[in-house]
Structures are given as structure tokens and as C-alpha cells.
Protein backbone atom coordinates (compact mmCIF):
# COMPACT_ATOMS: atom_id res chain seq x y z
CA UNK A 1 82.06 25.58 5.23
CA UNK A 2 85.78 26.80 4.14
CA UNK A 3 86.62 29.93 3.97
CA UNK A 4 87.31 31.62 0.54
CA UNK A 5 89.07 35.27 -0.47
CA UNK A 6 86.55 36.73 -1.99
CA UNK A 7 88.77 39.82 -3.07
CA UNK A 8 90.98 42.94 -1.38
CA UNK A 9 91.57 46.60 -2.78
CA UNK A 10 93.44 49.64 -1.93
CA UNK A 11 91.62 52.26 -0.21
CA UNK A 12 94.69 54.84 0.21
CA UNK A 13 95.45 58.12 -0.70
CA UNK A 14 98.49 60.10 -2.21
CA UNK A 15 99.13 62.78 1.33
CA UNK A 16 96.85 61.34 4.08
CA UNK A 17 94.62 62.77 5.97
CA UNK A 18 94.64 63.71 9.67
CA UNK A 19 92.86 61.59 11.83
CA UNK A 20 91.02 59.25 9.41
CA UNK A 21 90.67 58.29 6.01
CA UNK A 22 87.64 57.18 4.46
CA UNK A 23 87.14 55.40 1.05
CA UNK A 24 84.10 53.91 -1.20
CA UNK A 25 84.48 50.02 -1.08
CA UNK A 26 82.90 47.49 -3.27
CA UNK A 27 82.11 45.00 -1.49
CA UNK A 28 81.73 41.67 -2.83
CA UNK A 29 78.53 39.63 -2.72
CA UNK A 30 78.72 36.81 -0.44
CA UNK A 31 81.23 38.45 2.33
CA UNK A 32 80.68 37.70 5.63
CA UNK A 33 84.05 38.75 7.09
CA UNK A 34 85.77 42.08 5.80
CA UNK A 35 89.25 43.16 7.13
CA UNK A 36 90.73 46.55 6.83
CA UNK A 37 94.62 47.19 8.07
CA UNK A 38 94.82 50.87 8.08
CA UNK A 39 98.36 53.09 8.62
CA UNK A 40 99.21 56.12 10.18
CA UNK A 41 102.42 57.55 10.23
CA UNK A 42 104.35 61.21 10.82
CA UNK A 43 107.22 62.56 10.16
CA UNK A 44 107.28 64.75 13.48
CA UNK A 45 105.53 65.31 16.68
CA UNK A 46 103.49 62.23 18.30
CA UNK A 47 100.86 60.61 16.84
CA UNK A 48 98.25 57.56 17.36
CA UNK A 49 96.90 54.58 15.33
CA UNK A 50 93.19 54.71 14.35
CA UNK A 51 90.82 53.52 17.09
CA UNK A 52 87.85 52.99 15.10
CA UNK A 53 86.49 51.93 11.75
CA UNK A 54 82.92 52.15 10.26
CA UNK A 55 81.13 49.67 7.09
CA UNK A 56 78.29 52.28 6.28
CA UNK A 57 78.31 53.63 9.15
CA UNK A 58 78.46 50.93 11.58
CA UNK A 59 81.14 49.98 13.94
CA UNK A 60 83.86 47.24 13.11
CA UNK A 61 85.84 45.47 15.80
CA UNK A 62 89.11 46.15 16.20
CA UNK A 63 91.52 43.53 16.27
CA UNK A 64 94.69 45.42 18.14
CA UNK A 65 97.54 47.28 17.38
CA UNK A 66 101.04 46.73 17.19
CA UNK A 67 104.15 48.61 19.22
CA UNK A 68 105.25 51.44 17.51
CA UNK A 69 107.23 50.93 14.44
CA UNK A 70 111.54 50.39 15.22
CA UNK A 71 112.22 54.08 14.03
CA UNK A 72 109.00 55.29 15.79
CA UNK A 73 107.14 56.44 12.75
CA UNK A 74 104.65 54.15 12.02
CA UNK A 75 101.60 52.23 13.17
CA UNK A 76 99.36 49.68 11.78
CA UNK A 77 95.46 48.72 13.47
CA UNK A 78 93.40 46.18 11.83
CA UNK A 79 89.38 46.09 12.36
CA UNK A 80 86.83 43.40 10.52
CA UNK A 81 83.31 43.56 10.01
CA UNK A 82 81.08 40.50 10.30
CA UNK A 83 78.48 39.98 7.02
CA UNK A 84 78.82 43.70 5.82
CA UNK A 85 76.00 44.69 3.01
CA UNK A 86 77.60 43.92 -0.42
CA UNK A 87 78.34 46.47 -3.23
CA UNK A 88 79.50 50.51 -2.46
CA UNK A 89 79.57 50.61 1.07
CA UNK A 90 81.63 53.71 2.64
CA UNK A 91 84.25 52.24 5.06
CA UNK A 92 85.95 54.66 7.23
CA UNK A 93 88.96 54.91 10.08
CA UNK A 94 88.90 57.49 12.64
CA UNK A 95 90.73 58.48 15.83
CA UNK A 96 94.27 58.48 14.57
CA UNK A 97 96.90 61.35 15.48
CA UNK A 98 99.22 62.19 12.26
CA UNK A 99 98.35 61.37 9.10
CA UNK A 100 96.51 58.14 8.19
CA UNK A 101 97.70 57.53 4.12
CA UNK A 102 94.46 54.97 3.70
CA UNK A 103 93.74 51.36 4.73
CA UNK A 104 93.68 47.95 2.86
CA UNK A 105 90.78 46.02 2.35
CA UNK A 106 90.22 41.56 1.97
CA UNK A 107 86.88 39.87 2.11
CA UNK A 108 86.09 36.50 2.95
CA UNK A 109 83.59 33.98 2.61
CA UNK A 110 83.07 30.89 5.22
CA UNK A 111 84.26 32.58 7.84
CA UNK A 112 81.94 32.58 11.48
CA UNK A 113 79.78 35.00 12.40
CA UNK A 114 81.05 35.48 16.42
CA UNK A 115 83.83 35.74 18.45
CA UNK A 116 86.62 36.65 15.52
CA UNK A 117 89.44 37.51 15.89
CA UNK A 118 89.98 34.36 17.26
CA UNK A 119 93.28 35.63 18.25
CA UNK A 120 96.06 37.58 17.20
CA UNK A 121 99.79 38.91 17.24
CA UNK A 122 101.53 41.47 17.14
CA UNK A 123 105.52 42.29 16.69
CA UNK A 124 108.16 45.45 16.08
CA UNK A 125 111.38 43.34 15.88
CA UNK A 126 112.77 40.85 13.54
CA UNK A 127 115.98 39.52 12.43
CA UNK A 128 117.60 40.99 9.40
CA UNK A 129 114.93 41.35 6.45
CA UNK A 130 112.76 39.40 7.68
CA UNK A 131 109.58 39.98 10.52
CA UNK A 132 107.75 37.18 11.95
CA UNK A 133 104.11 37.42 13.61
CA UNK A 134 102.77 35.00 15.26
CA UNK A 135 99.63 33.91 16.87
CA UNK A 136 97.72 31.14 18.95
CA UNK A 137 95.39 29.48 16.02
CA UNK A 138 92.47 27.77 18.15
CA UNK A 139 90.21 26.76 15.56
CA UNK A 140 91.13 23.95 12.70
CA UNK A 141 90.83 24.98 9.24
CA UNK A 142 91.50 28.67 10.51
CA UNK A 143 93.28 31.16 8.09
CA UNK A 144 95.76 33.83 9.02
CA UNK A 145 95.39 37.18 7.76
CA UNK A 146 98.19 39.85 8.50
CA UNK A 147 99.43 43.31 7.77
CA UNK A 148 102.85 45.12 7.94
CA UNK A 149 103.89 48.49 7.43
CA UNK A 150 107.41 49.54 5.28
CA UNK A 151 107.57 53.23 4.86
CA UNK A 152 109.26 54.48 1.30
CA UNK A 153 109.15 51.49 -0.27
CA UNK A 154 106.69 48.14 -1.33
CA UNK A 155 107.99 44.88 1.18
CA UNK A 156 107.55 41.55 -0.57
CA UNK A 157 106.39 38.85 0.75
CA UNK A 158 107.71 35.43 -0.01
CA UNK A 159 105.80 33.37 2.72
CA UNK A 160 102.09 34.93 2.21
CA UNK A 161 99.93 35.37 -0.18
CA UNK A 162 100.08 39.62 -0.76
CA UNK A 163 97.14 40.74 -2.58
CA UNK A 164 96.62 44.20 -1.19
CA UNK A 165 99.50 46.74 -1.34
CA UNK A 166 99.44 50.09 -1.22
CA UNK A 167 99.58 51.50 -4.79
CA UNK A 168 101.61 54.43 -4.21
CA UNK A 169 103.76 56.03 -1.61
CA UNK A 170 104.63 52.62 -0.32
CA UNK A 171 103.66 51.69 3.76
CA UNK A 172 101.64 48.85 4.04
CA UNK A 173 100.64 45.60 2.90
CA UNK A 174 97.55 43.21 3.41
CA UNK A 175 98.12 39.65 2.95
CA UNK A 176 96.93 36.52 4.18
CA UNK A 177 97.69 32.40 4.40
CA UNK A 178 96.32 31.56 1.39
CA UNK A 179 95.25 28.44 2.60
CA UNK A 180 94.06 26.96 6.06
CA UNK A 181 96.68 26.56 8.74
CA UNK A 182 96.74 23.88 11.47
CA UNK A 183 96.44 24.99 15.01
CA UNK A 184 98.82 26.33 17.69
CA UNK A 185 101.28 28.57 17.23
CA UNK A 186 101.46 29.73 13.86
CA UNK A 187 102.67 32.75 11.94
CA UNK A 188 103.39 34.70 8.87
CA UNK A 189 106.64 35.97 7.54
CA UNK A 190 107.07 39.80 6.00
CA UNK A 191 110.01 40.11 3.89
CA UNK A 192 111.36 44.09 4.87
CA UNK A 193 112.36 46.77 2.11
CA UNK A 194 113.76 48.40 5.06
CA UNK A 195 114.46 49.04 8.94
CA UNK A 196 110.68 49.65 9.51
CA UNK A 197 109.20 46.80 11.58
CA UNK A 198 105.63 46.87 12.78
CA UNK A 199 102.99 44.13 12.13
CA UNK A 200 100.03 42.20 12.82
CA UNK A 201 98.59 39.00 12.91
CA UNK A 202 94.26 37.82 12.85
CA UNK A 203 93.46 34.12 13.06
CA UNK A 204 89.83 34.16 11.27
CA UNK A 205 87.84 30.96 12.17
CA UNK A 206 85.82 28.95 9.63
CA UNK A 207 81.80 28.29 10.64
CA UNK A 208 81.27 25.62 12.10
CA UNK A 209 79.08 23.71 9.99
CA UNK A 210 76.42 20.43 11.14
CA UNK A 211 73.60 18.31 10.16
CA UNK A 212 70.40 20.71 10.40
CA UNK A 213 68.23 20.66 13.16
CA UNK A 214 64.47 19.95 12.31
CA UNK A 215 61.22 18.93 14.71
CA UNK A 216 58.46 16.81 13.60
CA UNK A 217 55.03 18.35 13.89
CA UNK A 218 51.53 16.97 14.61
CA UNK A 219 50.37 14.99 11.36
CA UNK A 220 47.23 16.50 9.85
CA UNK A 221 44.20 15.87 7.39
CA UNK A 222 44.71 12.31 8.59
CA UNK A 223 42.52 9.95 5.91
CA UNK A 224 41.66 6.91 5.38
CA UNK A 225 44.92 5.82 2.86
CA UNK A 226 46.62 9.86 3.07
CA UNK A 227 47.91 12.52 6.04
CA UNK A 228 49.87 15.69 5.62
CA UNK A 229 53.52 15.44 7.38
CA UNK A 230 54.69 18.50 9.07
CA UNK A 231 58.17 19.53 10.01
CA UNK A 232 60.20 22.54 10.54
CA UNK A 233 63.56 23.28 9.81
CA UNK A 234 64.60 25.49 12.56
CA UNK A 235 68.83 25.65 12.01
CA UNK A 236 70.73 24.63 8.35
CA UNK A 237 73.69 24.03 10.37
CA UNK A 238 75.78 26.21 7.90
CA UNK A 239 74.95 23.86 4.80
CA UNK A 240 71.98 24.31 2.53
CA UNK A 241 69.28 21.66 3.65
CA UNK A 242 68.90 20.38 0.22
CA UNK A 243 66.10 17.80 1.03
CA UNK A 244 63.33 17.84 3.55
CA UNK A 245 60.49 15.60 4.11
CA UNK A 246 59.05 13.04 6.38
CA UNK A 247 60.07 9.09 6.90
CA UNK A 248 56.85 6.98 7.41
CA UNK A 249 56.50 3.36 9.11
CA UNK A 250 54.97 0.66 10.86
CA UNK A 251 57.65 0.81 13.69
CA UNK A 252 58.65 3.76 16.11
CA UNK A 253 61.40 6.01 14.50
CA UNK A 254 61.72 5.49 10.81
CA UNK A 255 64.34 6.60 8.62
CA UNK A 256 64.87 7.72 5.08
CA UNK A 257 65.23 3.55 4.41
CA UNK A 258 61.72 3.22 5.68
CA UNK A 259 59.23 5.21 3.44
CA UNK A 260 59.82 8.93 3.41
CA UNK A 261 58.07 11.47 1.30
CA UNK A 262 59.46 14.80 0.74
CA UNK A 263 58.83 18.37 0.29
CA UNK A 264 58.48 20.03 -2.10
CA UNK A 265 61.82 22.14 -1.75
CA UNK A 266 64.75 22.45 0.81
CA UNK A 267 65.72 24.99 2.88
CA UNK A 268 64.77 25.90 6.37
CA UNK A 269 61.47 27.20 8.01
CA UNK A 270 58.35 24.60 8.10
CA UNK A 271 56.99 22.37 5.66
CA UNK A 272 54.53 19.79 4.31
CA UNK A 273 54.72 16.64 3.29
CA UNK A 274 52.23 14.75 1.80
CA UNK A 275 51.77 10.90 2.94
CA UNK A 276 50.33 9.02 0.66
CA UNK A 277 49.33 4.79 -0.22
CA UNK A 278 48.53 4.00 3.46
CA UNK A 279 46.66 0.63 5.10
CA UNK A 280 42.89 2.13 6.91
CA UNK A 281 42.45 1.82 10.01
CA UNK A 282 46.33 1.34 10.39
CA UNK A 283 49.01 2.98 13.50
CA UNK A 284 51.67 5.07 11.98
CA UNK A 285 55.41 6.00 13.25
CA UNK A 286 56.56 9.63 11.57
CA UNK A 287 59.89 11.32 11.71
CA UNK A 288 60.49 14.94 10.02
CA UNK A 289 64.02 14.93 8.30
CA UNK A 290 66.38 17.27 7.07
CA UNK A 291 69.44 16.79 4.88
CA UNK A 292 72.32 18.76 4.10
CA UNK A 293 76.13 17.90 2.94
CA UNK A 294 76.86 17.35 6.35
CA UNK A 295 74.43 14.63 7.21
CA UNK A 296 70.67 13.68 7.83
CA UNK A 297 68.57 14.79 10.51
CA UNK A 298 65.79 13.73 12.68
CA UNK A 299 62.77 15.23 14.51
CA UNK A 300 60.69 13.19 17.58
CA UNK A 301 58.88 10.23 16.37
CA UNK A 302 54.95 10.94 16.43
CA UNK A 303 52.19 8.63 15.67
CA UNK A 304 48.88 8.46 13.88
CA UNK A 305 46.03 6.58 12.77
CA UNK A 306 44.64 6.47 9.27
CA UNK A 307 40.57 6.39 9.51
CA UNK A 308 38.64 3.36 8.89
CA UNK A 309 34.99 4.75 8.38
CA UNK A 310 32.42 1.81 9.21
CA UNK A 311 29.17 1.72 7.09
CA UNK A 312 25.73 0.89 8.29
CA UNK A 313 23.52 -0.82 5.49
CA UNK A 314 20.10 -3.35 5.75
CA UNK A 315 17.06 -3.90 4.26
CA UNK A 316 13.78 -2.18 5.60
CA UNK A 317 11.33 -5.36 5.17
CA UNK A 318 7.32 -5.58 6.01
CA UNK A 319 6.58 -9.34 6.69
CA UNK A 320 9.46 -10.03 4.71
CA UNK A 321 8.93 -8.54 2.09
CA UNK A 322 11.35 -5.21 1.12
CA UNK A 323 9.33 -2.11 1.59
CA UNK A 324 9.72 0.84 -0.94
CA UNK A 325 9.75 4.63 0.25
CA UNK A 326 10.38 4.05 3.69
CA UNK A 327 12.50 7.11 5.66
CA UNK A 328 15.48 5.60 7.05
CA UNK A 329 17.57 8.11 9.60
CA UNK A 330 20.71 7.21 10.95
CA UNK A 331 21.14 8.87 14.34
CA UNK A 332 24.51 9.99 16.16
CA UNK A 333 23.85 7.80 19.50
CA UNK A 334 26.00 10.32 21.43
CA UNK A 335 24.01 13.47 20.90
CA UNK A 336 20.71 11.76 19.03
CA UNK A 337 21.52 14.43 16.42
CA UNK A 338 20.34 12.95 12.76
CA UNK A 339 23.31 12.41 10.49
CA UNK A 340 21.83 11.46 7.41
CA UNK A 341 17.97 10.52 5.76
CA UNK A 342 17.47 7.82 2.88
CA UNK A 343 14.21 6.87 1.11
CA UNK A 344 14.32 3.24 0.26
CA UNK A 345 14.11 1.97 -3.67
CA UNK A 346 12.25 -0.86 -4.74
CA UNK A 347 14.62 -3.38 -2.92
CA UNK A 348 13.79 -1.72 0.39
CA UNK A 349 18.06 -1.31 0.65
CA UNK A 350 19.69 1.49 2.97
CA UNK A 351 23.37 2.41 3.41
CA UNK A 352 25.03 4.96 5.03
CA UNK A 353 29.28 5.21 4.52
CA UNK A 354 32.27 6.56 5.68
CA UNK A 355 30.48 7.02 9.62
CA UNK A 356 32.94 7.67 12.15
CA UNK A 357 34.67 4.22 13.36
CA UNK A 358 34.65 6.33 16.64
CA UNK A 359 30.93 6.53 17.09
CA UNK A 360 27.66 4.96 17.44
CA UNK A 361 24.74 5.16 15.58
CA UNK A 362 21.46 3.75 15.92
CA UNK A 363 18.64 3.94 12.88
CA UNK A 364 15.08 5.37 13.39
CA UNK A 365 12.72 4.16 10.19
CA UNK A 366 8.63 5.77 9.53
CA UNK A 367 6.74 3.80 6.97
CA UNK A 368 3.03 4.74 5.81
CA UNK A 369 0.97 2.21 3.94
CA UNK A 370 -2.66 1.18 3.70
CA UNK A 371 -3.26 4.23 6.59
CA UNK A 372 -1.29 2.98 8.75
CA UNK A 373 2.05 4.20 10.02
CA UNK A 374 4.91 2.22 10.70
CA UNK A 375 8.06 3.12 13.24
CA UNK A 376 11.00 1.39 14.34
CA UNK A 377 14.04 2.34 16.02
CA UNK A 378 17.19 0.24 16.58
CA UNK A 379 18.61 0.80 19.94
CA UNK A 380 22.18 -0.31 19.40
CA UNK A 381 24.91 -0.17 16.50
CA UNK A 382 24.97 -3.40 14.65
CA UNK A 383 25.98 -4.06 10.75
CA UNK A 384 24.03 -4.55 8.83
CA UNK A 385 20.70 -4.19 10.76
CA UNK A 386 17.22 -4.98 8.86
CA UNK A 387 14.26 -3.31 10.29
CA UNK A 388 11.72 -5.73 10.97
């Protein structure tokens, strides 16, 4: 995923205020990086850069802080806060000596959400009007985001892209590389109003984006043509998992060419699938998968069996000739539990379906006629079996 400015405000003030400064900031939905580069400055006595910012009340990172500015009146720190809550948020600086005159705000989309900074610079010198800060860029695709400080008047900027300056009073600008820069040493330019030379350099790393990551899952309500797939989506690898589903075949470790049937919506978390137009009695490979605009993913390859029911049917016959209302059981042979009872019709027919292909079953028939009582029993599974 590329990072994207999202947008950057003033947050300053017309006489500063000792020690801090604290502002209402909109935030803008979708941030998951915001940068503040805050000033403090005095015209006498020492003073101290702010050590620590806030995003409603919770603690940024700070980023560093440059040497003192050339004529020793001015100091810039920078601080970022990783996926800050979106709309008014109160950001604040604190621990500065002298008067901090507000901060400067950018948010960014795209950016990862650990380790940033991944580096940065800092500089007081230059040559003429112009102030160069540079830094290490590790990561490709990486943007630079600096700030500079030039008291009594607004610096321009000819190199950088300067969206946040402060709006009166003069002292600082935000600005960034509006673009991705390549990595090594790399570095933005500040074009100075004046003598006053203090800046700062971020490198902000994009995330690091990957086909998802999904397992495959036991398959379940397994039928004689139909099963339920199950998968779960446990990482989007920083891409919306548009598509999500399960690949079905003959042969261990289908793909998406092989059959697949799919979800009923992307995303991450775990899922059903329902498998459908299946052979009985039939060995199945599955594979959960997972796609996103990076690629397509696969879980383990598991297998299953659709059922193939057997059915038990005969004739119940008296000297050969059918026999009508005789009691036909059919008996689980495992636990001589009775599955099932039928009364025979006119033809003397039985038939019991969809019995476990797993089991055996043996019959037990009574018939009465005449006063006298007939039983059989068939000892063995066999179909179809006609009771003598």
C-alpha cells in the first residue's frame, strides 16, 4: 500500500505559550501516521525544545531534535502518532523551556504501523540560503517528511512540497517529498528567509503489503453430492481480501483452476463455503483460498469423502409366494439396536435407504397366518436379501 497525504494544518498561536502549546486537530479519516513539528524559541535566557506530545491524551514518539538554531534562538522537535482516532482530537506538546508559538500538523495514509521513524536527520548549518537535511532511507517507496524553523519571516521551499506554514509570526514550516524517494542517503532542501538554520528530517516507511494468509479447516455436513468448506482468513496482508472460498478436486492441492466455490464475501476472519455437484461415494482434495491485489493464497490440503448410503431391499415370500403384512426390522449389527420397521404391501416388497455404507445390518421378519407364527432372521448383510 502507498502512502498518501491525507492533509496538514496549523496549530500555532499569535505569543506562545510557556512550556507547551496545545491545539484542537481534525484529524482526517483514514490516518494512520500523524506528524507534528512543533517550535520553541526565546528571545532571552535558556530554553528547551518540547519533549513530549499527546493525540487525546496519549503519548506520540518523538522523532529527535535538532542542534540549536545558528543564532541560538530556536528549536524544532518532531513527534508522530501511529493510527490516531479520526475527527477533533486534542494534540498537545509539553516540556519545552521558552515559549513554544504552536506546532504543524500532516497526516498520512499507507504508512506502517511499527518501527517509524525509520530514520532521521538533523542539521544547523548550510551554505548560503539554502539548508540541506539528510537521512539514511531504508525502506523503498519511503517518503521524507521534514521541518525547519526561520524566525521573522515565511522560508520557501523550492525542493519540497510545503503545505504547512505557520500562518502568522513566521518560524516554521512542515513539508514533505511529495512523492516516494529511493533509498540511501537522501534529503530535503529548505530555502532560508534568513540566518536561522535548524531542521529536521523523518523517513516514514510504507506497509508492507502480501498475499493474505488463510488455513483450511475440517470440511463439514459432508453428503452424499454436497460438504460445507471452511477456511479462515487469519492476516489481509495489508490489501483487502476481496475473494475467499475453497478450491475442490480429485487430486491433492487444488487451485482456483480446479473447482473452487466461494464465500459469500471477502475479508478476513472464518468462513463457509458451500461445495456443491459432487460424485457419492467419491475422495476429495480441498484447499481454503484467499485473494487480494497482491496475489492468491493457500491453506493445507485436507480430504474428504462424500457418503454413498447402501440400501437393503427383498421380498418377504411364504413358499414363494409374496406375503402381505409381514414386520420387517432392519437391525444395526454392531449394537443389535433396530433402525427402522416396515409392514409389507401386497407384493410382500421391503426397502430400507440411505443406511450407513459404514455399517452392517442384518433383517429380523415375524409373520402370523392361519395361527401360526412365522420368524426369520438374516445373520449377515447381503443386498437384496428375500426372507424365505
Amino acid at each position: 500500500m502507498a502512502i498518501a497525504f491525507l492533509g496538514s494544518g496549523d496549530a500555532g498561536d499569535t505569543g506562545g505559550s510557556t512550556g507547551g502549546h496545545s491545539a484542537t486537530v481534525n484529524i482526517p479519516s483514514g490516518t494512520n501516521i500523524l506528524i507534528i513539528y512543533a517550535y520553541t524559541g526565546s528571545a532571552v535566557g535558556s530554553f528547551s525544545p518540547p519533549n513530549a506530545g499527546t493525540v487525546a491524551g496519549n503519548s506520540m514518539t518523538s522523532c529527535g531534535t535538532p542542534p540549536t538554531g545558528e543564532q541560538n534562538s530556536g528549536w524544532g522537535s518532531m513527534f508522530l502518532y501511529l493510527s490516531p482516532p479520526s475527527g477533533n482530537q486534542t494534540v498537545a506538546v509539553s516540556g519545552a523551556t521558552g515559549a513554544v508559538t504552536g506546532f504543524q500538523w500532516a497526516a498520512y495514509s499507507g504508512a506502517k504501523q511499527s518501527g517509524q521513524p525509520d530514520s532521521y536527520g538533523v542539521t544547523n548549518s548550510g551554505t548560503g540560503a539554502n539548508m540541506v537535511v539528510s537521512t539514511t532511507v531504508v525502506a523503498s517507496n519511503s517518503w521524507l517528511v521534514g521541518g525547519q524553523i526561520n524566525q521573522g519571516s515565511q522560508p520557501s521551499t523550492p525542493t519540497i512540497r510545503a503545505y504547512a506554514l505557520r500562518t502568522s509570526g513566521g518560524g516554521q514550516v512542515l513539508g514533505d517529498s511529495n512523492g516516494t524517494v529511493g533509498t540511501g542517503s537522501q534529503s530535503l532542501t529548505f530555502t532560508l528567509a534568513n540566518s536561522w538554520r535548524n531542521g529536521l528530517v523523518i523517513s516514514i516507511a510504507p506497509t508492507t503489503t502480501a498475499a493474505p494468509t488463510v488455513t483450511t479447516q475440517a470440511v463439514s455436513s459432508i453428503g452424499t453430492t454436497t460438504a460445507t468448506g471452511n477456511g479462515n482468513v487469519t492476516s489481509d496482508g495489508g490489501a483487502t481480501v476481496t475473494e475467499r472460498g475453497v478450491c475442490v478436486g480429485t487430486s491433492a492441492n487444488p487451485t482456483t483452476a480446479n473447482d473452487k466455490f466461494t464465500a459469500a464475501a471477502g475479508g478476513t476472519g472464518a468462513y463457509t463455503a458451500s461445495i456443491t455437484g459432487r460424485t457419492r461415494g467419491t475422495l476429495y482434495h480441498v484447499r481454503a483460498y484467499a485473494i487480494n491485489s497482491i496475489g492468491t493464497s493457500y491453506g493445507a490440503d485436507v480430504e474428504f469423502t462424500t457418503t454413498d448410503p447402501q440400501t437393503i431391499s427383498g421380498i418377504v415370500s411364504l413358499s414363494g409366494v409374496p406375503v402381505e403384512g409381514a414386520t420387517v426390522r432392519c437391525i444395526v449389527q454392531s449394537d443389535n439396536t433396530i433402525l427402522a420397521e416396515q409392514t409389507t404391501d401386497a407384493s410382500g416388497a421391503y426397502e430400507f435407504a440411505d443406511l450407513d455404507s459404514a455399517e452392517l445390518y442384518h433383517l429380523a421378519v415375524e409373520y402370523t397366518t392361519g395361527g401360526i407364527k412365522y420368524n426369520a432372521l438374516s445373520l449377515w448383510d447381503i443386498v437384496p436379501y428375500e426372507v424365505p
